[in-house]
PDB file of N, CA and C in Angstrom:
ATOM      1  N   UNK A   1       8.039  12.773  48.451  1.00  0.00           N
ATOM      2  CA  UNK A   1       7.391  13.996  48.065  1.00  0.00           C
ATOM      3  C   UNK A   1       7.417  14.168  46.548  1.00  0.00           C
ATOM      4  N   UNK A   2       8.635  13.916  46.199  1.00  0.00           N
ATOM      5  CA  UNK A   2       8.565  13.892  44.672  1.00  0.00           C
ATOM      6  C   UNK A   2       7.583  13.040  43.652  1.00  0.00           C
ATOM      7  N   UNK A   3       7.641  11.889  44.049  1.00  0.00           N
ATOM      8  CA  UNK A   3       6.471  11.072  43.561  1.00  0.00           C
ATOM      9  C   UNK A   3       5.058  11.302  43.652  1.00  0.00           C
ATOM     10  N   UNK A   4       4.626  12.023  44.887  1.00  0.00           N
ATOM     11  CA  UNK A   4       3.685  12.818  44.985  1.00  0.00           C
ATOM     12  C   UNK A   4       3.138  13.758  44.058  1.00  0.00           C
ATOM     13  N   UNK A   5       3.974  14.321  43.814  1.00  0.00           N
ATOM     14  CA  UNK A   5       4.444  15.679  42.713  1.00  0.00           C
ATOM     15  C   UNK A   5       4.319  15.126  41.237  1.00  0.00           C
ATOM     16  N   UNK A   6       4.801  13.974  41.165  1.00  0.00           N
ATOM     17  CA  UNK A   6       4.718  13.183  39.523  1.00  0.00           C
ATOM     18  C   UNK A   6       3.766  12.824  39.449  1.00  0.00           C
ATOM     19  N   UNK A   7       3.037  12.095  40.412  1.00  0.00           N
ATOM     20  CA  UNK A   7       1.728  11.435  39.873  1.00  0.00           C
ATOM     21  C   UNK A   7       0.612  12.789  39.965  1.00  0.00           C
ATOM     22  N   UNK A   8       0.661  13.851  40.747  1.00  0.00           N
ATOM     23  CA  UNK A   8      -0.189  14.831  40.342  1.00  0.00           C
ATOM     24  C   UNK A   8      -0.015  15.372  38.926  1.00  0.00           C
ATOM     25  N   UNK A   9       0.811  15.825  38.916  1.00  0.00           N
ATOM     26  CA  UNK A   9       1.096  15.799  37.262  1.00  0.00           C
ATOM     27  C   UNK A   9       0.660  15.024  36.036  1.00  0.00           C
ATOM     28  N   UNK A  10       0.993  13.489  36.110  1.00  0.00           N
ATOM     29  CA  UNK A  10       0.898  13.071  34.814  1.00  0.00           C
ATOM     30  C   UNK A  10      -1.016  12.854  35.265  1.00  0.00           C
ATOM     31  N   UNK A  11      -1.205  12.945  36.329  1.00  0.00           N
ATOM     32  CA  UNK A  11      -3.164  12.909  35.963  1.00  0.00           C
ATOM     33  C   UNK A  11      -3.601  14.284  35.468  1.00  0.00           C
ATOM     34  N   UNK A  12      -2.974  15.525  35.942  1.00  0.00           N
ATOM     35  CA  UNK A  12      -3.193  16.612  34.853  1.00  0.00           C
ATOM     36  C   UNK A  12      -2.957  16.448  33.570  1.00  0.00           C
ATOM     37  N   UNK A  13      -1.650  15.759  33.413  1.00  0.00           N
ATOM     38  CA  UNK A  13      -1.804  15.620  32.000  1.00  0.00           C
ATOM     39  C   UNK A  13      -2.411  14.707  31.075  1.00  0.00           C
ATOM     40  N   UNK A  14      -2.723  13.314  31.933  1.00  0.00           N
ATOM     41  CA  UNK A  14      -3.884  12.842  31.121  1.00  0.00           C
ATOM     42  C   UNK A  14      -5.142  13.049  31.254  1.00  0.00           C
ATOM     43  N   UNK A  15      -5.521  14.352  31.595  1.00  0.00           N
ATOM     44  CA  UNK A  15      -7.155  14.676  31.636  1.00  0.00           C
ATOM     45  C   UNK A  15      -6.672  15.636  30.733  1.00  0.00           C
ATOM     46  N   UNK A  16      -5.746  16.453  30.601  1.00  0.00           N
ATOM     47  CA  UNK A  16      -5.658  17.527  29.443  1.00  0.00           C
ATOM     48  C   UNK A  16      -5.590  16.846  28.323  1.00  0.00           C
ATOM     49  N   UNK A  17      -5.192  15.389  27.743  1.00  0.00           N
ATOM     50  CA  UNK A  17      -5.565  15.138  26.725  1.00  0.00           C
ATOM     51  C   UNK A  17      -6.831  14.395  26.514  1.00  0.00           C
ATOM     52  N   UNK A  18      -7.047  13.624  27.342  1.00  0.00           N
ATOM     53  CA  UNK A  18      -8.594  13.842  27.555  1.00  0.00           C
ATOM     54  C   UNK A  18      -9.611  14.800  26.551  1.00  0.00           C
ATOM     55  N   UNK A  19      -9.286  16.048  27.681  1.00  0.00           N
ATOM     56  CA  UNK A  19     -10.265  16.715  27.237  1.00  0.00           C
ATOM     57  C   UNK A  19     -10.096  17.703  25.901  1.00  0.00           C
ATOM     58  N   UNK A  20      -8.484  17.324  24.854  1.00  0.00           N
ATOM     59  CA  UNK A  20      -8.151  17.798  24.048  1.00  0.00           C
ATOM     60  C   UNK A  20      -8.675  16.964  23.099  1.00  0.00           C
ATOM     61  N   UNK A  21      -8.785  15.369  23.244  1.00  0.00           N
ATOM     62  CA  UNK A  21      -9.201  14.573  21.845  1.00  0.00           C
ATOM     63  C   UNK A  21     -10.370  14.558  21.953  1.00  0.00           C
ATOM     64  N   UNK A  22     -11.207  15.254  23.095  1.00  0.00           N
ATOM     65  CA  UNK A  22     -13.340  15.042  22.888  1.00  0.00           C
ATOM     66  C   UNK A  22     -12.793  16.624  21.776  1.00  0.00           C
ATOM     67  N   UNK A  23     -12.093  17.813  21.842  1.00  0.00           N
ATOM     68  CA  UNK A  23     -12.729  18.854  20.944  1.00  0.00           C
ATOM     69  C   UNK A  23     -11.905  18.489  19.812  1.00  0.00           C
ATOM     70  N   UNK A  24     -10.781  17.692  19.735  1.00  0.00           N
ATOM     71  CA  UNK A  24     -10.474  17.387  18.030  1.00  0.00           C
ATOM     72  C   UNK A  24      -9.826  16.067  18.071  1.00  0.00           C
ATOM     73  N   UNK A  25     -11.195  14.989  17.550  1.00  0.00           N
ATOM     74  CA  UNK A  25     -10.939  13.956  17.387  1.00  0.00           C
ATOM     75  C   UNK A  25      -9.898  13.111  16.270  1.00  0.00           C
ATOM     76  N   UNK A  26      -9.279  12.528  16.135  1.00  0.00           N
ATOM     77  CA  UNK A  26      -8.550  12.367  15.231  1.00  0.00           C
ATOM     78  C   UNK A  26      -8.999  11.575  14.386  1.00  0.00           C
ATOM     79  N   UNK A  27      -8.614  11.760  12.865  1.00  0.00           N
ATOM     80  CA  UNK A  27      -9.495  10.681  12.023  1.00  0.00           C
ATOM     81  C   UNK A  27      -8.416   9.630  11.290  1.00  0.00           C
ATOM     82  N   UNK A  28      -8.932   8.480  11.340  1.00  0.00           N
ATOM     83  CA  UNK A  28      -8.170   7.350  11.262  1.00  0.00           C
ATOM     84  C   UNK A  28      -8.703   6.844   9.952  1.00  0.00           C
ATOM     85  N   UNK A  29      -8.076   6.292   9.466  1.00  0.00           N
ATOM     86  CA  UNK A  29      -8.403   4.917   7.734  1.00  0.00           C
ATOM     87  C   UNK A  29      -9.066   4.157   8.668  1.00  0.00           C
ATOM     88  N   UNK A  30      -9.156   2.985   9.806  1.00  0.00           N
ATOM     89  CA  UNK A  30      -9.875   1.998   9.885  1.00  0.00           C
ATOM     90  C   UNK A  30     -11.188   2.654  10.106  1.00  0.00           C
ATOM     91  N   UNK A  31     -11.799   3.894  11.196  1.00  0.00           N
ATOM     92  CA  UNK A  31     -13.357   4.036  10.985  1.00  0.00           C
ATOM     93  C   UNK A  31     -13.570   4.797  10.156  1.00  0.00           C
ATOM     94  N   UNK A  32     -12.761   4.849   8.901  1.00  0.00           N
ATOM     95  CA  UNK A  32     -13.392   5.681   7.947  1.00  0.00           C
ATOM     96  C   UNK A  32     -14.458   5.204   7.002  1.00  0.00           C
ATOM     97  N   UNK A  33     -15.331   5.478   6.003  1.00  0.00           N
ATOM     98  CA  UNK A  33     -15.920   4.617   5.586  1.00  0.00           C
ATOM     99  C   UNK A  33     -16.045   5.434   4.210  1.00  0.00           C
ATOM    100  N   UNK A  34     -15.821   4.571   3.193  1.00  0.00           N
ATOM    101  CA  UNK A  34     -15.328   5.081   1.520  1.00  0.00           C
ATOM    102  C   UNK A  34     -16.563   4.673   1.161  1.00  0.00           C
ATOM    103  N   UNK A  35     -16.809   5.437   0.182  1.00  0.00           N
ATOM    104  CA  UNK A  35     -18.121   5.611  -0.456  1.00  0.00           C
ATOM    105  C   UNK A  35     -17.780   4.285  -1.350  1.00  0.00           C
ATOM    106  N   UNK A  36     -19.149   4.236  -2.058  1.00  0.00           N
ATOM    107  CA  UNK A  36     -19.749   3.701  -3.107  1.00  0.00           C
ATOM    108  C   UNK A  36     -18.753   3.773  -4.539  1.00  0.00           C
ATOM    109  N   UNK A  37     -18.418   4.827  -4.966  1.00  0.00           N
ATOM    110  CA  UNK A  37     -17.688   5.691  -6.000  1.00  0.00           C
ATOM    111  C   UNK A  37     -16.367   4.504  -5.952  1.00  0.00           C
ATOM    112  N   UNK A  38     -15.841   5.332  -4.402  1.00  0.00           N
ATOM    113  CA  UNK A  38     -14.354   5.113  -4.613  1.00  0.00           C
ATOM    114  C   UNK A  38     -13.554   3.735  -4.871  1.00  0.00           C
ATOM    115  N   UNK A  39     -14.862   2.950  -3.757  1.00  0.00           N
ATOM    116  CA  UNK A  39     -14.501   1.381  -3.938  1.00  0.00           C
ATOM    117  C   UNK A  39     -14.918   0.860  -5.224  1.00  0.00           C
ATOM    118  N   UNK A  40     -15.585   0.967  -6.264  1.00  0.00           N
ATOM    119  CA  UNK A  40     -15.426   0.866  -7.504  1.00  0.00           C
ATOM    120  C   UNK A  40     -14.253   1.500  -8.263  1.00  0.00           C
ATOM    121  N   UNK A  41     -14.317   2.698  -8.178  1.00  0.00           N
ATOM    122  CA  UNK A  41     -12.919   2.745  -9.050  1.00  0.00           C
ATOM    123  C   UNK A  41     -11.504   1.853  -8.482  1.00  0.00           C
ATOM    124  N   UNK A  42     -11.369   1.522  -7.289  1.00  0.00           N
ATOM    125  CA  UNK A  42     -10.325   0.970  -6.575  1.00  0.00           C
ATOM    126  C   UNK A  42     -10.340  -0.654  -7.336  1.00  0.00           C
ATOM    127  N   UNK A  43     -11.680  -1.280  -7.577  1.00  0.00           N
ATOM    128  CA  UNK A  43     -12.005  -2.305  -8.457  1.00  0.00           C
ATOM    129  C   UNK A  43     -11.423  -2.297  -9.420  1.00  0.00           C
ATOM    130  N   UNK A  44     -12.039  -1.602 -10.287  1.00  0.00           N
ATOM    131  CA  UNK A  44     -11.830  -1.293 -11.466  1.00  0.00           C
ATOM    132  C   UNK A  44     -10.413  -1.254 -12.426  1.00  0.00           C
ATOM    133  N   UNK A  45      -9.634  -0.616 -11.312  1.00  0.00           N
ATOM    134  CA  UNK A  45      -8.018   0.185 -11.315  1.00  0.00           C
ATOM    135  C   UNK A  45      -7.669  -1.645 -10.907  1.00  0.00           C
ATOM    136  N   UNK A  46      -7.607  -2.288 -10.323  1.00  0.00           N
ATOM    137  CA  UNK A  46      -7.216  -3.675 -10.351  1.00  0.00           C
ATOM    138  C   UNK A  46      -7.380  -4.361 -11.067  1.00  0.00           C
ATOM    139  N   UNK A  47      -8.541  -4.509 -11.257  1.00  0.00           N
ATOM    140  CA  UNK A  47      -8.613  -5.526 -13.148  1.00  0.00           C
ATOM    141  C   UNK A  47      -8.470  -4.646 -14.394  1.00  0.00           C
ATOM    142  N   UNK A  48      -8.461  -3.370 -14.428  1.00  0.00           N
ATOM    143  CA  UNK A  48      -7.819  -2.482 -16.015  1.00  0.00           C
ATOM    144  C   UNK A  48      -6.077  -3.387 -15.745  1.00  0.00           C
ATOM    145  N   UNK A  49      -5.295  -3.344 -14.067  1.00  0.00           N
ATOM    146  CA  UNK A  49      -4.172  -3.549 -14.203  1.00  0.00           C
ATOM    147  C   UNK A  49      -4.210  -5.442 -14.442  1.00  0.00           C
ATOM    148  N   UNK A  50      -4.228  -6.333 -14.034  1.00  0.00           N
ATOM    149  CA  UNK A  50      -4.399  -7.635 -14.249  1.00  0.00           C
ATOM    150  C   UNK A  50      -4.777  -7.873 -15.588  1.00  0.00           C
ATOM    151  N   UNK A  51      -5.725  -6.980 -16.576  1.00  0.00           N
ATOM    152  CA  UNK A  51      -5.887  -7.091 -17.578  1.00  0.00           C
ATOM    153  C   UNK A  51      -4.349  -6.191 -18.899  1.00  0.00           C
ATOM    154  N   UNK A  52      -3.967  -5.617 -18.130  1.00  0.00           N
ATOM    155  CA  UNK A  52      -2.470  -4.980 -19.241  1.00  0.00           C
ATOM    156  C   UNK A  52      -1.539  -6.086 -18.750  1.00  0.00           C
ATOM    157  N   UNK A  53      -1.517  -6.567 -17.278  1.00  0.00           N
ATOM    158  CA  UNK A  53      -0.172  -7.588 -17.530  1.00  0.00           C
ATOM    159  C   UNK A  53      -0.657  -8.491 -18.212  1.00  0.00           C
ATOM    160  N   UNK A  54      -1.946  -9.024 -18.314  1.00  0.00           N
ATOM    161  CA  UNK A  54      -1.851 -10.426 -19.328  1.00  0.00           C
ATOM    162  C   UNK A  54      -1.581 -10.364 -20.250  1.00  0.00           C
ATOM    163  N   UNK A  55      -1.992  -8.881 -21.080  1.00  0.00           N
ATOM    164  CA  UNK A  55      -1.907  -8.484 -22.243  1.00  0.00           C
ATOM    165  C   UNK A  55      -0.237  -8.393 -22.657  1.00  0.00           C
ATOM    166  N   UNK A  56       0.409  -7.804 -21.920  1.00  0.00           N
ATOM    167  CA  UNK A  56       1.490  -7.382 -22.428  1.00  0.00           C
ATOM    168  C   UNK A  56       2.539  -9.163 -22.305  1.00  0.00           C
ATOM    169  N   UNK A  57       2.035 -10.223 -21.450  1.00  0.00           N
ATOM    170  CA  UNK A  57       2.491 -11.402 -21.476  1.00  0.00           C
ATOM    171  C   UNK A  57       2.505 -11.473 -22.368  1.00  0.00           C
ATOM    172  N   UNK A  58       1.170 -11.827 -23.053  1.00  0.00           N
ATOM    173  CA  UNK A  58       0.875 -12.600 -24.231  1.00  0.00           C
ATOM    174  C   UNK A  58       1.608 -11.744 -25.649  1.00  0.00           C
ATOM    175  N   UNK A  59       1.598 -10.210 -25.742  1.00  0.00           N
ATOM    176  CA  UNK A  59       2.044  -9.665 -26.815  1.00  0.00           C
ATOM    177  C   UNK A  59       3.566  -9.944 -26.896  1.00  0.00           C
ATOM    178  N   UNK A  60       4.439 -10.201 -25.582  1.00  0.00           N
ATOM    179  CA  UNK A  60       5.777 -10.714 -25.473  1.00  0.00           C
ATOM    180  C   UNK A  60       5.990 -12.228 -25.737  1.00  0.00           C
ATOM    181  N   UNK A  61       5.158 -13.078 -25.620  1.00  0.00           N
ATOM    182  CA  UNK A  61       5.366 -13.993 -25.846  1.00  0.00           C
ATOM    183  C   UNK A  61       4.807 -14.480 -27.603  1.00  0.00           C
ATOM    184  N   UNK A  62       4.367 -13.494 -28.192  1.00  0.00           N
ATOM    185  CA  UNK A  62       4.074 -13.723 -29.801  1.00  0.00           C
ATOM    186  C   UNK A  62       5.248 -12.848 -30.019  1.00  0.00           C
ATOM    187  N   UNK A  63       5.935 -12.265 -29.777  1.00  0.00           N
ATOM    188  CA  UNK A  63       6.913 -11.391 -30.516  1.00  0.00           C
ATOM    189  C   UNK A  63       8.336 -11.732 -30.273  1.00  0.00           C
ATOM    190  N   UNK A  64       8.136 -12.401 -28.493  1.00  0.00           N
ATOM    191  CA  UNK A  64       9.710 -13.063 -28.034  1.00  0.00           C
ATOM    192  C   UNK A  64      10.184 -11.648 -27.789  1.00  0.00           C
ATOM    193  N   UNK A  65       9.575 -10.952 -27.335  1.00  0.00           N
ATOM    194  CA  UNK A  65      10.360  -9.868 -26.590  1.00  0.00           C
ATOM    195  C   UNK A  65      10.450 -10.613 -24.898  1.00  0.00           C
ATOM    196  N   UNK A  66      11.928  -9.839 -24.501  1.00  0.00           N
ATOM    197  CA  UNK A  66      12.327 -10.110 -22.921  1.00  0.00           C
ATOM    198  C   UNK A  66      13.414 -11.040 -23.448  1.00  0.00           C
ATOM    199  N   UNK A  67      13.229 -11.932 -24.213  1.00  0.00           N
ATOM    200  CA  UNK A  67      14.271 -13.500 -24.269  1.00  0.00           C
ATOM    201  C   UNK A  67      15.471 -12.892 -25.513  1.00  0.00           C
ATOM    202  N   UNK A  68      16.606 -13.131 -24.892  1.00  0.00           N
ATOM    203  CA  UNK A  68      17.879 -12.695 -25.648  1.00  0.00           C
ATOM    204  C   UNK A  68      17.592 -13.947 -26.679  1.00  0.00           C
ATOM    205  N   UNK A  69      18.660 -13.841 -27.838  1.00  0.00           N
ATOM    206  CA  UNK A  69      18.721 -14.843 -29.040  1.00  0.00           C
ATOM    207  C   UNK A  69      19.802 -15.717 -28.376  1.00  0.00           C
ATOM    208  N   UNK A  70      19.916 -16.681 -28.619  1.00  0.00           N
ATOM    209  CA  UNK A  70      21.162 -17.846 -27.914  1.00  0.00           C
ATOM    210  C   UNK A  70      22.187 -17.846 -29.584  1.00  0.00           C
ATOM    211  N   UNK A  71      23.173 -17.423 -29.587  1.00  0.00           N
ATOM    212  CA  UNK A  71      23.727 -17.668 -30.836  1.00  0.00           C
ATOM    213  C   UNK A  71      24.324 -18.744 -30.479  1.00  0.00           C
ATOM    214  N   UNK A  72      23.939 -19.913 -32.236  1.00  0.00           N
ATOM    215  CA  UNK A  72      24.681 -21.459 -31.429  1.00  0.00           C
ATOM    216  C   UNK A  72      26.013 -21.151 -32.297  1.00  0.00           C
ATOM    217  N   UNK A  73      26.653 -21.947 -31.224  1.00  0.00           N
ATOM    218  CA  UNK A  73      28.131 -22.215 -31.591  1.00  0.00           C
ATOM    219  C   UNK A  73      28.247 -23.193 -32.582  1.00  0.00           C
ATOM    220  N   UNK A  74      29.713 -22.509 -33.760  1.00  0.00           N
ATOM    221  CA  UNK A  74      30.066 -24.039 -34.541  1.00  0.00           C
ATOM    222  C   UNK A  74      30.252 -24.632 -34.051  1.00  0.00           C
ATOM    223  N   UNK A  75      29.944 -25.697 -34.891  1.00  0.00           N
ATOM    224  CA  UNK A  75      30.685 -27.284 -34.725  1.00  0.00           C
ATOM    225  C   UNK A  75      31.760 -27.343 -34.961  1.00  0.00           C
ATOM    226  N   UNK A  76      32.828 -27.950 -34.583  1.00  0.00           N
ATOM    227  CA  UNK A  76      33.991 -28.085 -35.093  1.00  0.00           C
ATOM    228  C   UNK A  76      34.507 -29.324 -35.330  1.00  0.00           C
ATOM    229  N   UNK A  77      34.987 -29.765 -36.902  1.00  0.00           N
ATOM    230  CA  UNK A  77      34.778 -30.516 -37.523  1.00  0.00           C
ATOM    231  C   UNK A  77      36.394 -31.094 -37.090  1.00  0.00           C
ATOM    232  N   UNK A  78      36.264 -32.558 -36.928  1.00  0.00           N
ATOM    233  CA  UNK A  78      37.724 -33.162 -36.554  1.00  0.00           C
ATOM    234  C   UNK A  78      38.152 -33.719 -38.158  1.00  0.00           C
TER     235      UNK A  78
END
């Protein structure tokens, strides 16, 4: 009898959500669809960034910033 009782139930309750996601559908990132605009700036914002790390490589590597100085040790004379 009890099982009777459960499965009437959970089919009420999956027709109540049912008929809760036809009046408010939920909106998801995969069927969303981004304009024109946004996927350019999303471009854009990737190579402005690819273009400062090269930059800042190359300005570290003319200046030797990042690399400590190695102080050499005397020699010691026998």
């Amino acid at each position: 009898m009890l099982d009777l009782v459960t499965l009437f139930a959970s089919v009420g309750l999956q027709e109540e959500l049912a008929e809760s996601q036809k009046r408010a559908p939920v909106i998801t990132e995969a069927g969303a669809d981004t304009s024109f605009a946004e996927d350019a700036a999303q471009q854009i914002s990737a190579a402005l960034e690819s273009v400062e790390g090269a930059l800042s490589s190359a300005v570290g590597a003319v200046f030797g910033a990042g690399e400590p100085e190695q102080a050499q040790a005397p020699c010691k004379k026998a």
